[in-house]
Protein backbone atom coordinates (compact mmCIF):
# COMPACT_ATOMS: atom_id res chain seq x y z
CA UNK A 1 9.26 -8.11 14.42
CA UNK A 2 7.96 -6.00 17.76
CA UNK A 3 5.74 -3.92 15.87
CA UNK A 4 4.55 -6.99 13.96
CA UNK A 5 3.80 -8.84 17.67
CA UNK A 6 2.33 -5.44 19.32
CA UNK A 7 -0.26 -5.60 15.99
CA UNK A 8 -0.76 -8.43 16.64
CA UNK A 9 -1.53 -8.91 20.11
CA UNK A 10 -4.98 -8.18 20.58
CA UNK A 11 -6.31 -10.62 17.65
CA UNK A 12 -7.49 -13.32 20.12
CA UNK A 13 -8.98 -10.92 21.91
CA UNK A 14 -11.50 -10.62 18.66
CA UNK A 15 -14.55 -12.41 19.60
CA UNK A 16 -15.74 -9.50 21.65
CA UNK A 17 -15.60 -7.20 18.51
CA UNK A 18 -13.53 -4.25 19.12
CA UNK A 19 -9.95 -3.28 19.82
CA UNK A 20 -8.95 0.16 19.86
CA UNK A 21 -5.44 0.12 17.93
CA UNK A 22 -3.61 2.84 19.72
CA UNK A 23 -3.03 0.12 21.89
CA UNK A 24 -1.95 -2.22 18.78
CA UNK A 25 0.77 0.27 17.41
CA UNK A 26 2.20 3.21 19.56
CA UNK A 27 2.74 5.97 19.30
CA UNK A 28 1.21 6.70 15.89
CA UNK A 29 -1.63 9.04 14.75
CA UNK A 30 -5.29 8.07 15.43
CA UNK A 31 -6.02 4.76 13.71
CA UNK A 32 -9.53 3.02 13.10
CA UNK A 33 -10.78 0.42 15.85
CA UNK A 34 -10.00 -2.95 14.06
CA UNK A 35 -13.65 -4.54 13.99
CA UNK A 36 -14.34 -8.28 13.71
CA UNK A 37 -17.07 -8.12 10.48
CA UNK A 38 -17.22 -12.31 10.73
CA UNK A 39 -15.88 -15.53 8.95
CA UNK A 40 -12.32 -14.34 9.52
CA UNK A 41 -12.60 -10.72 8.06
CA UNK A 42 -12.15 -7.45 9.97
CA UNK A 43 -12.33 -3.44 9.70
CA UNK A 44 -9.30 -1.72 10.05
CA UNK A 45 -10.44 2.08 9.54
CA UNK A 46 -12.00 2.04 6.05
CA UNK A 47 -9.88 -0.60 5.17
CA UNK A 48 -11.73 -4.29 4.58
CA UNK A 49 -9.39 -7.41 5.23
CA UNK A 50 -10.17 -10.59 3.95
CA UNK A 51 -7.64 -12.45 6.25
CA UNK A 52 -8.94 -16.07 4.51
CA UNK A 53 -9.03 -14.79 0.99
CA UNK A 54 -5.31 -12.58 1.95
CA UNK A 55 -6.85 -9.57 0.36
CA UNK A 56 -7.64 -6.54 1.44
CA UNK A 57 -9.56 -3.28 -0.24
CA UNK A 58 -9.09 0.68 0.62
CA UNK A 59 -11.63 3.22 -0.70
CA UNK A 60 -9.71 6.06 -2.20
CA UNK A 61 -9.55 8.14 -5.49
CA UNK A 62 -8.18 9.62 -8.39
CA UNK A 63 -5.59 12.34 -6.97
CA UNK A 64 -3.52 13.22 -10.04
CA UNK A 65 -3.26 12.58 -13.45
CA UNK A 66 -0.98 13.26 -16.52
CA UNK A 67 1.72 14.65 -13.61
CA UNK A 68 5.01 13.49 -13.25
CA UNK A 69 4.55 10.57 -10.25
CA UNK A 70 6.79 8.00 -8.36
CA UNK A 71 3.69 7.33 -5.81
CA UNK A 72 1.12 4.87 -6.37
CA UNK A 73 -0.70 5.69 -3.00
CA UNK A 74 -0.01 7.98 -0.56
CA UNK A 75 -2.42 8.80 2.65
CA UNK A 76 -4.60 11.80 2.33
CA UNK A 77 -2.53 15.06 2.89
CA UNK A 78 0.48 12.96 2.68
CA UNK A 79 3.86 14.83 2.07
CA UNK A 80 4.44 13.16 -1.35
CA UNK A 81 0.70 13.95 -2.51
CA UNK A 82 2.11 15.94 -5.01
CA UNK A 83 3.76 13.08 -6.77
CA UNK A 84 0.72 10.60 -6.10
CA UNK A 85 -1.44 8.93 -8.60
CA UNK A 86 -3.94 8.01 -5.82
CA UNK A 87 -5.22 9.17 -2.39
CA UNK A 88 -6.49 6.65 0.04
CA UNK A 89 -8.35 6.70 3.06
CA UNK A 90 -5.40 5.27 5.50
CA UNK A 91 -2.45 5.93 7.94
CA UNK A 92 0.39 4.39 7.41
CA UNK A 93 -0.67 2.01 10.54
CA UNK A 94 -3.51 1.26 9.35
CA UNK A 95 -2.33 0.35 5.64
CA UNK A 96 0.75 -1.84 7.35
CA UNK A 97 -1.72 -3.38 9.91
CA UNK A 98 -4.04 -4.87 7.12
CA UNK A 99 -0.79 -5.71 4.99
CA UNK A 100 -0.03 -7.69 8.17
CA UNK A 101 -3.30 -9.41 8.44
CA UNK A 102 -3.18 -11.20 5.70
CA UNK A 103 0.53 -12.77 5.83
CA UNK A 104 3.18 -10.09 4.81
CA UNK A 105 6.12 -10.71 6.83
CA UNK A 106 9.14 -7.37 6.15
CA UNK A 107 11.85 -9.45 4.84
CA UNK A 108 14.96 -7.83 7.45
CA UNK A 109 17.19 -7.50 4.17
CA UNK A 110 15.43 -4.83 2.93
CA UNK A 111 16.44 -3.04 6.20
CA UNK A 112 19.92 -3.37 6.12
CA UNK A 113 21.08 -2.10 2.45
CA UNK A 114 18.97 -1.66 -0.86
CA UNK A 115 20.46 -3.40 -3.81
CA UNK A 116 22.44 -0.71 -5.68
CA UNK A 117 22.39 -2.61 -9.19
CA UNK A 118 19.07 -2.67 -9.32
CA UNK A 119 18.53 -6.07 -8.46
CA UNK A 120 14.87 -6.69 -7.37
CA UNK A 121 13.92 -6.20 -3.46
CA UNK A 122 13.67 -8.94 -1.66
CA UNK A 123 10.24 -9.57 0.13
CA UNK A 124 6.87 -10.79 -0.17
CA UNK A 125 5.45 -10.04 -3.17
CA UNK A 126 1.67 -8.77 -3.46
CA UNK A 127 -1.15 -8.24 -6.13
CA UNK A 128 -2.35 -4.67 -6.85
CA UNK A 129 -5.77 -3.67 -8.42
CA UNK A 130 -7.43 -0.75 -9.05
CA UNK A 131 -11.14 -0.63 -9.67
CA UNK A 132 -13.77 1.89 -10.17
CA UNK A 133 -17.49 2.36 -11.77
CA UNK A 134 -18.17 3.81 -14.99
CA UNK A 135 -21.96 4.21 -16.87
CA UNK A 136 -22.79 1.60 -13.74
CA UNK A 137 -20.05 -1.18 -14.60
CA UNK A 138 -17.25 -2.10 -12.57
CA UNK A 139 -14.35 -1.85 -14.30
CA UNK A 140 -11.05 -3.17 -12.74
CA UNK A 141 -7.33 -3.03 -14.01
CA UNK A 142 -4.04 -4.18 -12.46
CA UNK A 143 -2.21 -1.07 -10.43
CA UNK A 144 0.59 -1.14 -13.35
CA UNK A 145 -1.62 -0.64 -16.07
CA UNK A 146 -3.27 2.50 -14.17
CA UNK A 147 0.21 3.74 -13.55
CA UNK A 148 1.86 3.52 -16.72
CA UNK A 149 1.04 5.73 -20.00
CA UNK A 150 2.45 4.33 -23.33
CA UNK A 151 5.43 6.81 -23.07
CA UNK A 152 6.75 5.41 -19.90
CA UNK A 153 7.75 2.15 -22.27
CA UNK A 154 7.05 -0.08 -19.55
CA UNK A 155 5.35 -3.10 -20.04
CA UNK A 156 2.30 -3.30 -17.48
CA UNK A 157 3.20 -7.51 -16.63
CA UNK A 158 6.73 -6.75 -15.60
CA UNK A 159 5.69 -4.72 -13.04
CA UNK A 160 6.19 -6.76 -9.48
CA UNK A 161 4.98 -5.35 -5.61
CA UNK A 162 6.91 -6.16 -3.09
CA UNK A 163 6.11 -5.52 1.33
CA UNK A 164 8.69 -3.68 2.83
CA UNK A 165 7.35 -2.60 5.79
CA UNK A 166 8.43 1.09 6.04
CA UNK A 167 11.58 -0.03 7.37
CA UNK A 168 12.83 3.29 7.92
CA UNK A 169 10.78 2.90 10.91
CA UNK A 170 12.95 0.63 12.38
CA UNK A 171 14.30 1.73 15.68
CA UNK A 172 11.72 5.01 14.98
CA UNK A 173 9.54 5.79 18.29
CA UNK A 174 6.91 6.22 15.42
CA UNK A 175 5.99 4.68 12.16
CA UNK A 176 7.43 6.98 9.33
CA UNK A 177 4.19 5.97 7.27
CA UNK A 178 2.05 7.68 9.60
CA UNK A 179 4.43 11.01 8.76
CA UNK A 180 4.69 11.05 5.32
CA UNK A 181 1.81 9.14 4.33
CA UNK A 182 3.79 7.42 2.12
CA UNK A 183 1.93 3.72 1.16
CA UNK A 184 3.09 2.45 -2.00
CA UNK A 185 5.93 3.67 -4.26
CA UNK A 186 7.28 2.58 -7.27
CA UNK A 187 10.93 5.03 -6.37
CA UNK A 188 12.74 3.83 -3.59
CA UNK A 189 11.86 5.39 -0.55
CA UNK A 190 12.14 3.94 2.71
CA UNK A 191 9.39 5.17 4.31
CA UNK A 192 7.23 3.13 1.84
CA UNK A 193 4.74 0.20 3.04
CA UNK A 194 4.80 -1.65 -0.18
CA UNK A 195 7.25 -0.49 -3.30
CA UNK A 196 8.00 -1.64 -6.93
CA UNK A 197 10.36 -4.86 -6.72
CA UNK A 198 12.64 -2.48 -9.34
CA UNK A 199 12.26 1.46 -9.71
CA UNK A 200 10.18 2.56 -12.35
CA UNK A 201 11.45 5.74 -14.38
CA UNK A 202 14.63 6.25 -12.98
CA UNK A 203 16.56 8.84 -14.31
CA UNK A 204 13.38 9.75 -16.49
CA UNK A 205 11.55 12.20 -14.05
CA UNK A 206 8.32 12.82 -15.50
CA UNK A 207 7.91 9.44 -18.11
CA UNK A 208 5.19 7.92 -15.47
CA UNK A 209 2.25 10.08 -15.32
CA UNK A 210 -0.92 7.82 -15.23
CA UNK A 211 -2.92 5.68 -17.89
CA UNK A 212 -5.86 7.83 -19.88
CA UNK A 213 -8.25 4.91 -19.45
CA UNK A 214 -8.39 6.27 -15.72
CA UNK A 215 -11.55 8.53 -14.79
CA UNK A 216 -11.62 12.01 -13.82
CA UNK A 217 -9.55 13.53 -11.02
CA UNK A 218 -11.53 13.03 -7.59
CA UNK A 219 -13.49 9.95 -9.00
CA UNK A 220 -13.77 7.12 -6.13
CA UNK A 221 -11.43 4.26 -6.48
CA UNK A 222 -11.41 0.83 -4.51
CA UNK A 223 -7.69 -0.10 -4.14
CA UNK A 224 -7.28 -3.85 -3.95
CA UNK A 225 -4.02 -5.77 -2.37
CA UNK A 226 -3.69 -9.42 -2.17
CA UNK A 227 -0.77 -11.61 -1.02
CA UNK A 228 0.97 -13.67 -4.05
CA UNK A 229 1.70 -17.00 -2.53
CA UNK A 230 4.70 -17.85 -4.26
CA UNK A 231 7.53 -15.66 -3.01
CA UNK A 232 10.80 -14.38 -4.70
């Protein structure tokens, strides 16, 4: 909840335009000034928040594909990238400061013990999109049906999102985020900003490894996460 209030704190402060968020969240590495674009949206790096709307999009792209993966997202250079279906143009910070913008709350359970049956995390849960052009058409699919290739034998709608908040950061003089660069997961690592509500090929190392309707490796992606209102 401190790091959520030292975010936080310089929000009022808004009207003048902008706020230099080493102030917001330290120590960490360098993050973007957080920029008041208007009509309650803001600029958190590259990241665009849509506080009203409780979305938020992250220019990125295509980092891997037909590899095994357990990360959706990872920061660029992040230790995981090798395991990462898509690089985005965030810290950790930065990622957990927009998550925070538009409502995500860490629920403190997820702290204290991960369920061992696999019983789905507790949390906030959140919307993920991917979306990228192709012969000059937008073309736009939910995160799970990037992720998964018909092997995996996963169906794309039973995939849920849930904020955790990194919460390996808790009592941490830094964010762990920021270190690994790890955003969103779908394996359960606590370093993770947002994760799968359930693990997604566990025990089957190598069974996710993208969808083929995804573009070339290196092709520019717009990662899109909005808050689901009706929590779990």
């Amino acid at each position: 909840m401190n790091r959520r209030k030292g975010l936080l704190a310089g929000l009022g402060c808004l009207a003048a335009i902008r706020i230099p968020l080493a102030s917001a969240q330290a120590p960490a590495r360098p993050v973007g000034e957080l920029k008041s674009l208007g009509q309650e949206r803001y600029l958190v790096g590259r990241i665009v928040v849509d506080k009203r709307a409780r979305r938020f999009t992250v220019p990125g792209r295509v980092h891997l594909f037909d590899k095994p993966l357990e990360y959706l997202a990872t920061s660029p250079g992040g230790m995981k990238a090798y395991e990462t279906l898509f690089e985005v143009d965030a810290t950790g910070s930065e990622f957990n400061l927009a998550c925070i913008l538009i409502g995500l709350e860490r629920d403190p359970k997820v702290a204290s013990a991960r369920p061992s049956d696999q019983a789905p995390l507790v949390g906030p849960r959140v919307a993920i999109a991917i979306a990228w052009s192709a012969d000059g058409k937008r073309r736009q699919v939910s995160a799970a049906q990037a992720l998964l290739n018909p092997e995996a034998d996963i169906k794309p709608e039973s995939v849920e999102w849930v904020y955790v908040g990194a919460p390996a950061s808790e009592g941490q003089d830094r964010f762990t985020a920021d270190d690994t660069g790890t955003l969103i997961g779908f394996k359960p690592d606590d370093n993770n900003v947002i994760e799968s509500a359930t693990g997604i090929g566990i025990g089957a190392y190598g069974s996710v490894r993208g969808h083929a309707m995804l573009p070339p490796v290196g092709t520019a992606i717009e990662l899109i996460v909005e808050a689901v209102n009706a929590a779990k």
